[in-house]
Protein backbone atom coordinates (compact mmCIF):
# COMPACT_ATOMS: atom_id res chain seq x y z
CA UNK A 1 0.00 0.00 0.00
CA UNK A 2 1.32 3.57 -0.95
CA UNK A 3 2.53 5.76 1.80
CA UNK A 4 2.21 9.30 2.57
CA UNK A 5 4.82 10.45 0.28
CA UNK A 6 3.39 7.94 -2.43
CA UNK A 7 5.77 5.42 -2.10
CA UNK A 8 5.58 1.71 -1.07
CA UNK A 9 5.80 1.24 2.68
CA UNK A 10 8.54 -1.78 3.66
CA UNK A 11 7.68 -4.36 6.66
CA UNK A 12 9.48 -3.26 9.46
CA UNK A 13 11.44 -5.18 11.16
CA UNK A 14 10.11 -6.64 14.63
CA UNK A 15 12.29 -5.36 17.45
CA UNK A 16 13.97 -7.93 19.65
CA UNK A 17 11.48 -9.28 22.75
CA UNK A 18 12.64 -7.27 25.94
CA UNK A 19 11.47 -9.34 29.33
CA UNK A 20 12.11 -7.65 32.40
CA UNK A 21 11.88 -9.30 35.62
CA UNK A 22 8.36 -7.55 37.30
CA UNK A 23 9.36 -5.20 39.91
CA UNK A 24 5.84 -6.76 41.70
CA UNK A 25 7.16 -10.82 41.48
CA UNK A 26 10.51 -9.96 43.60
CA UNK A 27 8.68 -7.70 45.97
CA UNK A 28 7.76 -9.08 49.11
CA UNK A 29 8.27 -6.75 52.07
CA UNK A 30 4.33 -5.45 51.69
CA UNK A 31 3.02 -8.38 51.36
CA UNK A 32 4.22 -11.14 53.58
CA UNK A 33 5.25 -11.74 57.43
CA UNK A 34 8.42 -13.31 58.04
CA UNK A 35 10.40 -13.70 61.44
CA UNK A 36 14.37 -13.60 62.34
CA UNK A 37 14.71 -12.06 59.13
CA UNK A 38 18.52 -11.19 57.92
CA UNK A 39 19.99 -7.91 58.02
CA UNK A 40 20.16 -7.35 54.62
CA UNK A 41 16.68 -7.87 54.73
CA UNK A 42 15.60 -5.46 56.98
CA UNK A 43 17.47 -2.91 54.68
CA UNK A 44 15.53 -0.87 52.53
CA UNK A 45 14.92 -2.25 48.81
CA UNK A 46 14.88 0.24 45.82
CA UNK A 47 11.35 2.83 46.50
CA UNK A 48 11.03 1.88 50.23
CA UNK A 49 11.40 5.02 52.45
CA UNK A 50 11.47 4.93 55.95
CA UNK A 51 8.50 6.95 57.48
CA UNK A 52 8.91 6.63 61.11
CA UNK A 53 11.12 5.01 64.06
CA UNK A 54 9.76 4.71 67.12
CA UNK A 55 12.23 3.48 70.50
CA UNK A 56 10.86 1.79 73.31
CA UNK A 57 8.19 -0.53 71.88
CA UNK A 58 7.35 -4.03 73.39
CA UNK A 59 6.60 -7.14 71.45
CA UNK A 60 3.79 -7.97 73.86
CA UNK A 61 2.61 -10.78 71.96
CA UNK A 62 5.56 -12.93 70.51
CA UNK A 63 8.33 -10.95 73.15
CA UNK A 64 6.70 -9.74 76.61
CA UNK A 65 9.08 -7.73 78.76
CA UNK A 66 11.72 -7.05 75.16
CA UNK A 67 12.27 -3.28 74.36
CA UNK A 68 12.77 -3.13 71.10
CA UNK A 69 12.33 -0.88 67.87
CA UNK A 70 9.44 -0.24 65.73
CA UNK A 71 10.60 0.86 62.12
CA UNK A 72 7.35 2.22 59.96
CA UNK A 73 7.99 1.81 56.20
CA UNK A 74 6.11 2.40 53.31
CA UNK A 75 5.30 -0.84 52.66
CA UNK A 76 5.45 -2.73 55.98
CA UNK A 77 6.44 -2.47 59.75
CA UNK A 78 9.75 -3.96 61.34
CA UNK A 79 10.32 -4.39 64.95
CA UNK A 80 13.74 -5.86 66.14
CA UNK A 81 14.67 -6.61 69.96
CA UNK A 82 17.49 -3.77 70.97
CA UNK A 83 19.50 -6.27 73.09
CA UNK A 84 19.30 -9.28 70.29
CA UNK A 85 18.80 -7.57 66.97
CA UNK A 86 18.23 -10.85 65.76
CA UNK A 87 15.15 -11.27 67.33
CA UNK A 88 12.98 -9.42 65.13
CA UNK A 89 10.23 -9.73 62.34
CA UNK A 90 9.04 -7.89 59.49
CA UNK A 91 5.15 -7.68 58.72
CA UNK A 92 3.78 -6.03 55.23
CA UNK A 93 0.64 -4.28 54.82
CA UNK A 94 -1.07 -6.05 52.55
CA UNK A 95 -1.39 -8.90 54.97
CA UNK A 96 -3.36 -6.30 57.17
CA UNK A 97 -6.77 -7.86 57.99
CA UNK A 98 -7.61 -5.55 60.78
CA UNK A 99 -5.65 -3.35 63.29
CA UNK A 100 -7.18 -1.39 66.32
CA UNK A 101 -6.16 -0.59 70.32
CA UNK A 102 -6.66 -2.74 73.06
CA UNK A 103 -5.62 -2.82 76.95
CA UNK A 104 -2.98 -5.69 76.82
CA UNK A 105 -1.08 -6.86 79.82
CA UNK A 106 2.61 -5.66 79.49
CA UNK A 107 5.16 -6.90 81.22
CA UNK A 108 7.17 -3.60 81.01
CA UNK A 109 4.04 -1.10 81.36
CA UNK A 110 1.39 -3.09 83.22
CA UNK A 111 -2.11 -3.14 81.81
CA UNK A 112 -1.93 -0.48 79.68
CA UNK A 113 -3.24 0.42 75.67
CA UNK A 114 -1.89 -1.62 73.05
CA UNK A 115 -1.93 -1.44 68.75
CA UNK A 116 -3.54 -4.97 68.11
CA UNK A 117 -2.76 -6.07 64.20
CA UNK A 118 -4.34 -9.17 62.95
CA UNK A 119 -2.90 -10.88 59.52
CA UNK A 120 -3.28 -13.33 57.17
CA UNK A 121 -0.80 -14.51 55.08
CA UNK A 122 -0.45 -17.77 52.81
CA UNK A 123 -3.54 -19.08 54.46
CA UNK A 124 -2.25 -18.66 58.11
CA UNK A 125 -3.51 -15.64 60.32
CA UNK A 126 -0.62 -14.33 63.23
CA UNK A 127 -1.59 -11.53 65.65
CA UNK A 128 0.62 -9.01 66.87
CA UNK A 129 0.03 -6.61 69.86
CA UNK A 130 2.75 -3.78 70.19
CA UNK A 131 3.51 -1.44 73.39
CA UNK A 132 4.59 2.14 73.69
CA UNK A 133 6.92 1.83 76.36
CA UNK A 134 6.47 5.93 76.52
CA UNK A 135 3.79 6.53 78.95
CA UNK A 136 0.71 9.07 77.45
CA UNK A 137 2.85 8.32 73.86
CA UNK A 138 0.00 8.26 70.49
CA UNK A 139 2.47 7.79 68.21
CA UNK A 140 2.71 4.31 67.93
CA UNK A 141 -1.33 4.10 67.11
CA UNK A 142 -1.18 7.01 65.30
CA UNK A 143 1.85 6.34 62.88
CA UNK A 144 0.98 2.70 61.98
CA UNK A 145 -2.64 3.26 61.34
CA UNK A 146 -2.17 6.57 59.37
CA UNK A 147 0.79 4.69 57.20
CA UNK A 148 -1.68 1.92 56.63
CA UNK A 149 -4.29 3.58 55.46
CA UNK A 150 -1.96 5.68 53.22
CA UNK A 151 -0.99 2.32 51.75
CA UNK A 152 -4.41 0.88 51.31
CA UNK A 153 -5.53 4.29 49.86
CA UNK A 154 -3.17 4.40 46.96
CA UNK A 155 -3.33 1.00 45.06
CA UNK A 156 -3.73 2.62 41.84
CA UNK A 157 0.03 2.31 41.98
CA UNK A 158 0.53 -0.81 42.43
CA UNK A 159 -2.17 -3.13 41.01
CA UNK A 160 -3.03 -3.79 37.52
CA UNK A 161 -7.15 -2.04 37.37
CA UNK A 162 -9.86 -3.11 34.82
CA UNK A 163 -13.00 -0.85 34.30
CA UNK A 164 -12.47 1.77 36.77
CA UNK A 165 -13.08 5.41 37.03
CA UNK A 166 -10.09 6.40 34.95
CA UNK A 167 -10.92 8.89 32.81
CA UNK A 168 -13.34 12.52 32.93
CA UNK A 169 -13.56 14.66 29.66
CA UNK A 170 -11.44 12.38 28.03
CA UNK A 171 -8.80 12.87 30.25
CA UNK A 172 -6.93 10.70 32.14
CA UNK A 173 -7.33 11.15 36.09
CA UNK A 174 -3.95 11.91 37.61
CA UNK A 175 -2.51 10.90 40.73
CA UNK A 176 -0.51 12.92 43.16
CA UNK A 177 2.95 13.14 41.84
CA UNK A 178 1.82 11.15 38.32
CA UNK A 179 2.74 12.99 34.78
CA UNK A 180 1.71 12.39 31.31
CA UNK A 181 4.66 11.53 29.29
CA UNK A 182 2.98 10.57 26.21
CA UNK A 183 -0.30 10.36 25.05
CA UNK A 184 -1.15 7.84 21.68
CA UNK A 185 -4.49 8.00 19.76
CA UNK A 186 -6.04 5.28 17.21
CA UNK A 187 -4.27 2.64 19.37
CA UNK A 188 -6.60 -0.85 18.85
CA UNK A 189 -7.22 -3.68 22.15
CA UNK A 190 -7.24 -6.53 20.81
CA UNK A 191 -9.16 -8.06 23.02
CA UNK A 192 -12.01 -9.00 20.76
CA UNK A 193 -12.55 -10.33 17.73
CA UNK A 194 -13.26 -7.11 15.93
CA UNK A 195 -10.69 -4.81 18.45
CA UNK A 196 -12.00 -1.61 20.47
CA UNK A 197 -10.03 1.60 19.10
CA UNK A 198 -8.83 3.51 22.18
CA UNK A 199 -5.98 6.07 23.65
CA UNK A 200 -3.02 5.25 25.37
CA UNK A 201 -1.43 6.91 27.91
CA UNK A 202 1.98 6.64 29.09
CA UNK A 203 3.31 8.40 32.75
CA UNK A 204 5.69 8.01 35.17
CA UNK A 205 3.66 5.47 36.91
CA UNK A 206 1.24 3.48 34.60
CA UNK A 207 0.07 2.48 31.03
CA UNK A 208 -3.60 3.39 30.54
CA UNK A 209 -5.57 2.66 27.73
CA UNK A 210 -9.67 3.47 27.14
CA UNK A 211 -11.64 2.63 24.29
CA UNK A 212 -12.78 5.50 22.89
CA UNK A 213 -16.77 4.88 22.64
CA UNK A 214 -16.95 3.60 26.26
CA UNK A 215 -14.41 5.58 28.81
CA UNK A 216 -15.26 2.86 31.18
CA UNK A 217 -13.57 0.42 29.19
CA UNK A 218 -10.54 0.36 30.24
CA UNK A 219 -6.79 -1.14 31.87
CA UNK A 220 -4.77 0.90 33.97
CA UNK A 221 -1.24 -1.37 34.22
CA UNK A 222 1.44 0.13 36.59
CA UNK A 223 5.04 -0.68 35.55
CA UNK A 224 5.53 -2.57 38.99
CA UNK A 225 3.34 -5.32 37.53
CA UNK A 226 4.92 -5.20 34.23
CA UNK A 227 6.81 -8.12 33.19
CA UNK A 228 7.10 -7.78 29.24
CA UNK A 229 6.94 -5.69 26.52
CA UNK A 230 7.29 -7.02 22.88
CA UNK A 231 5.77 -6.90 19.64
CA UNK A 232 5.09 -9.86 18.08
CA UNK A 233 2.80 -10.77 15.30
CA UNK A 234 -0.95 -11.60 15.73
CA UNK A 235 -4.22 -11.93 13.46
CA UNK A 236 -4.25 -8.33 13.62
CA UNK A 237 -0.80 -8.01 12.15
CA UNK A 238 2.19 -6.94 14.25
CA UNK A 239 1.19 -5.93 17.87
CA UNK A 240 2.38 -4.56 21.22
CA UNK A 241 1.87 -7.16 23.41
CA UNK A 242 2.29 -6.19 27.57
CA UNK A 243 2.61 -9.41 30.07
CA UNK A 244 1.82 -8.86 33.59
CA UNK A 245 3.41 -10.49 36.45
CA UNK A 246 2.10 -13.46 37.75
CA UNK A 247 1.13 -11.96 40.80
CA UNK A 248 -1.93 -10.44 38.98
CA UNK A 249 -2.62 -13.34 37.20
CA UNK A 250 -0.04 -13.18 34.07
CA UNK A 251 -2.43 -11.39 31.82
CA UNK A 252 -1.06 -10.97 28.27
CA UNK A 253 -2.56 -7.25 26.82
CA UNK A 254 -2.27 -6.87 22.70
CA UNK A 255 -2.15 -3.53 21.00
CA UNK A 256 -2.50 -2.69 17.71
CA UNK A 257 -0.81 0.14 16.59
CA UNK A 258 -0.34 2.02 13.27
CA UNK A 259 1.80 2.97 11.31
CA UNK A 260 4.41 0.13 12.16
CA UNK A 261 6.90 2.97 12.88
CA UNK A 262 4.37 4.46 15.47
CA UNK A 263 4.39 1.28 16.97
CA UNK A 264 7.98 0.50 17.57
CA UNK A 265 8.15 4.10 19.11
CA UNK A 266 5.52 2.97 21.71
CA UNK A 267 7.23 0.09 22.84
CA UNK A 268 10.43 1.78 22.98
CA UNK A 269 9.27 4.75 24.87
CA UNK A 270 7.30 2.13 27.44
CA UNK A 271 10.57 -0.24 27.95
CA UNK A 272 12.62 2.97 28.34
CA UNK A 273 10.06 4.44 31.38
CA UNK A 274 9.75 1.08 33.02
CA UNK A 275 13.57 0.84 33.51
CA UNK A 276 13.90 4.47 35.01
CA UNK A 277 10.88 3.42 37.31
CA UNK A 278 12.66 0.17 38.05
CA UNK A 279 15.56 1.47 39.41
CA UNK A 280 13.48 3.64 42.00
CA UNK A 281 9.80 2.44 42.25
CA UNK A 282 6.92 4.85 43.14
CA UNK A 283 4.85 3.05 45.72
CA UNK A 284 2.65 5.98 46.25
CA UNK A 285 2.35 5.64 50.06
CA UNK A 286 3.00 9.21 50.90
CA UNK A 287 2.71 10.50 54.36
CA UNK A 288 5.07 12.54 56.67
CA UNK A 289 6.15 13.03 60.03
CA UNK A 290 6.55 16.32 61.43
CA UNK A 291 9.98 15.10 63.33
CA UNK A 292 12.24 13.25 60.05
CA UNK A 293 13.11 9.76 61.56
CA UNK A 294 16.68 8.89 61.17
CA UNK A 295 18.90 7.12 58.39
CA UNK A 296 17.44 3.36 58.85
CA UNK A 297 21.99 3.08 58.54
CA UNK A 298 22.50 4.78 61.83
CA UNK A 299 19.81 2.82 63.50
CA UNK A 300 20.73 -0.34 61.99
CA UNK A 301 22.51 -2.53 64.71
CA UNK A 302 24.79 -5.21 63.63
CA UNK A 303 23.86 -9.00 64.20
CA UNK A 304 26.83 -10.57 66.39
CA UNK A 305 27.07 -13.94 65.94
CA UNK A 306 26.88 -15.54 69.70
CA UNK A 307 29.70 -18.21 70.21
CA UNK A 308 27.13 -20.73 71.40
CA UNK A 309 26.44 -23.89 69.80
CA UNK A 310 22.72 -24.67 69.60
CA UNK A 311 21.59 -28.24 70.06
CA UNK A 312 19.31 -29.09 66.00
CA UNK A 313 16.67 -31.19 68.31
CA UNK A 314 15.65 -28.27 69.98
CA UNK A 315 14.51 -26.88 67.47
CA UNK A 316 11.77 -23.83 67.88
CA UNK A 317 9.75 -21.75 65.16
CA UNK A 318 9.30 -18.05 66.27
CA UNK A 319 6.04 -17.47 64.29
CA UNK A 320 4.21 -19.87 66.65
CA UNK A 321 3.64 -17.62 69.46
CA UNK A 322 1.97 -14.89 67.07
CA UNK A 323 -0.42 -17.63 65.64
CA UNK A 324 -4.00 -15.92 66.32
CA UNK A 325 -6.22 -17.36 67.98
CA UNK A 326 -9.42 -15.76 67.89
CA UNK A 327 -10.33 -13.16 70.89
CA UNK A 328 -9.39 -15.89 73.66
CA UNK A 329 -8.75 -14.38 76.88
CA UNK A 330 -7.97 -17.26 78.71
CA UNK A 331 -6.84 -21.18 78.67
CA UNK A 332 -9.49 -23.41 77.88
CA UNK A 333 -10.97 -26.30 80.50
CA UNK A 334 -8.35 -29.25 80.67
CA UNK A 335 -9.89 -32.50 79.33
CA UNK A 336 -8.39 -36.06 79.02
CA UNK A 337 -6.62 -37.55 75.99
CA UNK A 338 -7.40 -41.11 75.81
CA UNK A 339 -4.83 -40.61 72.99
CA UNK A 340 -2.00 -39.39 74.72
CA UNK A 341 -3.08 -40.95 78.15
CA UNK A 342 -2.92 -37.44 80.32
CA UNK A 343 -4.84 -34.19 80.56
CA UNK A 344 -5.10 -31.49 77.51
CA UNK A 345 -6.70 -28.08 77.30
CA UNK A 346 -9.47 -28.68 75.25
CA UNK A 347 -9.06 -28.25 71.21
CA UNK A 348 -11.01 -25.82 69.21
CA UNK A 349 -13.83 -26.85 67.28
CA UNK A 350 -12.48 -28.20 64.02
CA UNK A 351 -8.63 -29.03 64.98
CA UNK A 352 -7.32 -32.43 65.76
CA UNK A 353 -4.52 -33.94 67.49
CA UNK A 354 -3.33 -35.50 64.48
CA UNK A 355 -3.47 -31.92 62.84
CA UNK A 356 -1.94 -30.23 65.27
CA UNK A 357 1.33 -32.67 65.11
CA UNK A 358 1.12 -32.60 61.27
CA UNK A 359 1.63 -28.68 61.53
CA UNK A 360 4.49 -29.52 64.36
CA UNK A 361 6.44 -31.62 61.90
C-alpha cells in the first residue's frame, strides 16, 4: 500500500522481545510476614522510604518484657529486639486484615493500651500486639494506622485495574505526583474479535488505555506489575503485546498500533520508562512526620554472631507464638486424651490432634 509520500511502505522489522523481571514478582516486604529475618533484609529495597522510628516498643505478643524498635515503612512495619537484633520480624501491609487498640497486659508497662494487628498470610492468620513503652505516647497508634491507610488508599500504583473510574472529559485522572509523558491515539485492544479503538497513555507510573466509545472500558497497568513488553505478530498483524506479572494473574494485553513505525516508538518509549521506574519504584504511600526519623543506617545494629552452639533437636519456630487465635482471653478447661493418656486443654472446634502434630512436623 502507498505511503504518505506515495511510495511503497517496507515491513518493518520486529524489534527484539525485551522481558524484564516484574518489579511486583521480587517484591515481598508489603506483602508477607516473616520472622528472624537477615539484616540485609531489613534494609531498605529500591522505592522503600522509611516513614517513622519509634524506640521503646514491646513485642507484647511474641516478646513480653523485650524493648525493642518499631521501624514504619512504606510498605510494611519492622520491629527488632534492641538487646538481640536478631530477634525481630518484618510484617507487610497487605497482609493487614484488621488493626485497632486494646488494653494488653505488658510486662514492662502493666495493663496499659496496646496497637492490636491481625494478619493473614499464605492461608495462616498471626496476631501481633505492640507497646509504647512511653507513657501518654500516640504515636505508635497514630503512625501505623495513618501509614496503613496511606498504603491501602493508593493502590492505583501498584495493582493492575480493569473498568475503573479512569478517565473525565477524556482525560486521564492523575494521581498525586503522576505525569503524562505521552499520550497515543487510534491505538486498537485486541481483546475482541473485531478490536475496540482507544488512547493510550503513558506516565511516570502506569500504562492506561480506554476505548474511545466507552471511557469505562478500560486497563490501567502500573510498571511494577509489568513483566514484558514485545511486539510480536498476531491476526491483527504486528502488535504490542504487555505481560503482567504473575502476581496479577499473568495477563497478556495486545495492541494494535499504526503505522508500524508508530508502533515501535511505543514500545520503545514504554521499555525505556519502566527501567527508570525500576531502578526507583513509586509506591505511592506518601505520608510525613513532622519530626524526620533517622537514616534506617544509623539505626541499623549489627547482628553478632553468639559463640554458642545450639543443640538441632531443639529446634523452635518463632512465628508460633503470634499464631491468632481468635479473641481468647484465657486457657481453655483441661480435658483427658485417651490418645496421649494425660490431661489437655481442650481443642477448638475443628482441629485435631493428628493436625496439630502434622503442623508440628
Amino acid at each position: 500500500r502507498e505511503g504518505c509520500q506515495g511510495r511503497e511502505r517496507q515491513t518493518p522489522r520486529r524489534s527484539p522481545t525485551v522481558v524484564m523481571a516484574s518489579t511486583a514478582d521480587t517484591l515481598w516486604e508489603d506483602r508477607d510476614v516473616r520472622f528472624d529475618i537477615s539484616s540485609q533484609q531489613m534494609k531498605m529495597r529500591p522505592g522503600e522510604i522509611l516513614i517513622d522510628c519509634l524506640d521503646s516498643v514491646e513485642d507484647t505478643k511474641g516478646n513480653n518484657g523485650d524493648k525493642g524498635r518499631l521501624l514504619v515503612t512504606n510498605l510494611r512495619i519492622i520491629w527488632h529486639s534492641v538487646a538481640l537484633p536478631r530477634v525481630n520480624l518484618s510484617v507487610g501491609y497487605n497482609c493487614f486484615v484488621n488493626i485497632t487498640t486494646r488494653m494488653a497486659n505488658s510486662k514492662l508497662r502493666g495493663q496499659t493500651e496496646a496497637l492490636y494487628i491481625l494478619t493473614r498470610c499464605n492461608a495462616t492468620r498471626f496476631e501481633f500486639i505492640f507497646t509504647s513503652v512511653v507513657p501518654g505516647s500516640p504515636r505508635l497508634f497514630t503512625s501505623v494506622i495513618a501509614v496503613h491507610r496511606a498504603y491501602e488508599t493508593s493502590k492505583m500504583y501498584r495493582d493492575l485495574k480493569l473498568r475503573c473510574a479512569l478517565i473525565q472529559n477524556k482525560q486521564l485522572r492523575l494521581l498525586p505526583k503522576e505525569q503524562v509523558y505521552d499520550k497515543i491515539n487510534g491505538v486498537w485492544n485486541l481483546s475482541s474479535d473485531q478490536g475496540n479503538l482507544g488512547t493510550f497513555f503513558v506516565t511516570n507510573v502506569r500504562v492506561v488505555w480506554h476505548a474511545n466509545m466507552n471511557d469505562s472500558f478500560n486497563v490501567s497497568i502500573p510498571y511494577l506489575q509489568i513483566r514484558s513488553v514485545k511486539i510480536r505478530d498476531s491476526k491483527f498483524g504486528l502488535a504490542l503485546v504487555i505481560e503482567s506479572s504473575q502476581t496479577t494473574g499473568g495477563y497478556v494485553l495486545g495492541f494494535k498500533i499504526d503505522p508500524a513505525e508508530k508502533l515501535q516508538d511505543a514500545a520503545k518509549e514504554i521499555n525505556s520508562v519502566h527501567k527508570v521506574y525500576s531502578v526507583n519504584p513509586i509506591f505511592g504511600v506518601e505520608y510525613e512526620m513532622e519530626e524526620k526519623p533517622q537514616r534506617l543506617e544509623d539505626l541499623t545494629v549489627e547482628q553478632v554472631q553468639d559463640d554458642v552452639e545450639i543443640e538441632p533437636e531443639e529446634h523452635t519456630d518463632a512465628f508460633v507464638a503470634y499464631f491468632a487465635d481468635g479473641n481468647k482471653q484465657q486457657d481453655r478447661e483441661p480435658v483427658f486424651s485417651e490418645e496421649l493418656g494425660l490431661a489437655i486443654e481442650k481443642l477448638k472446634e475443628g482441629f485435631t490432634l493428628q493436625g496439630l502434630w502434622e503442623v508440628v512436623g
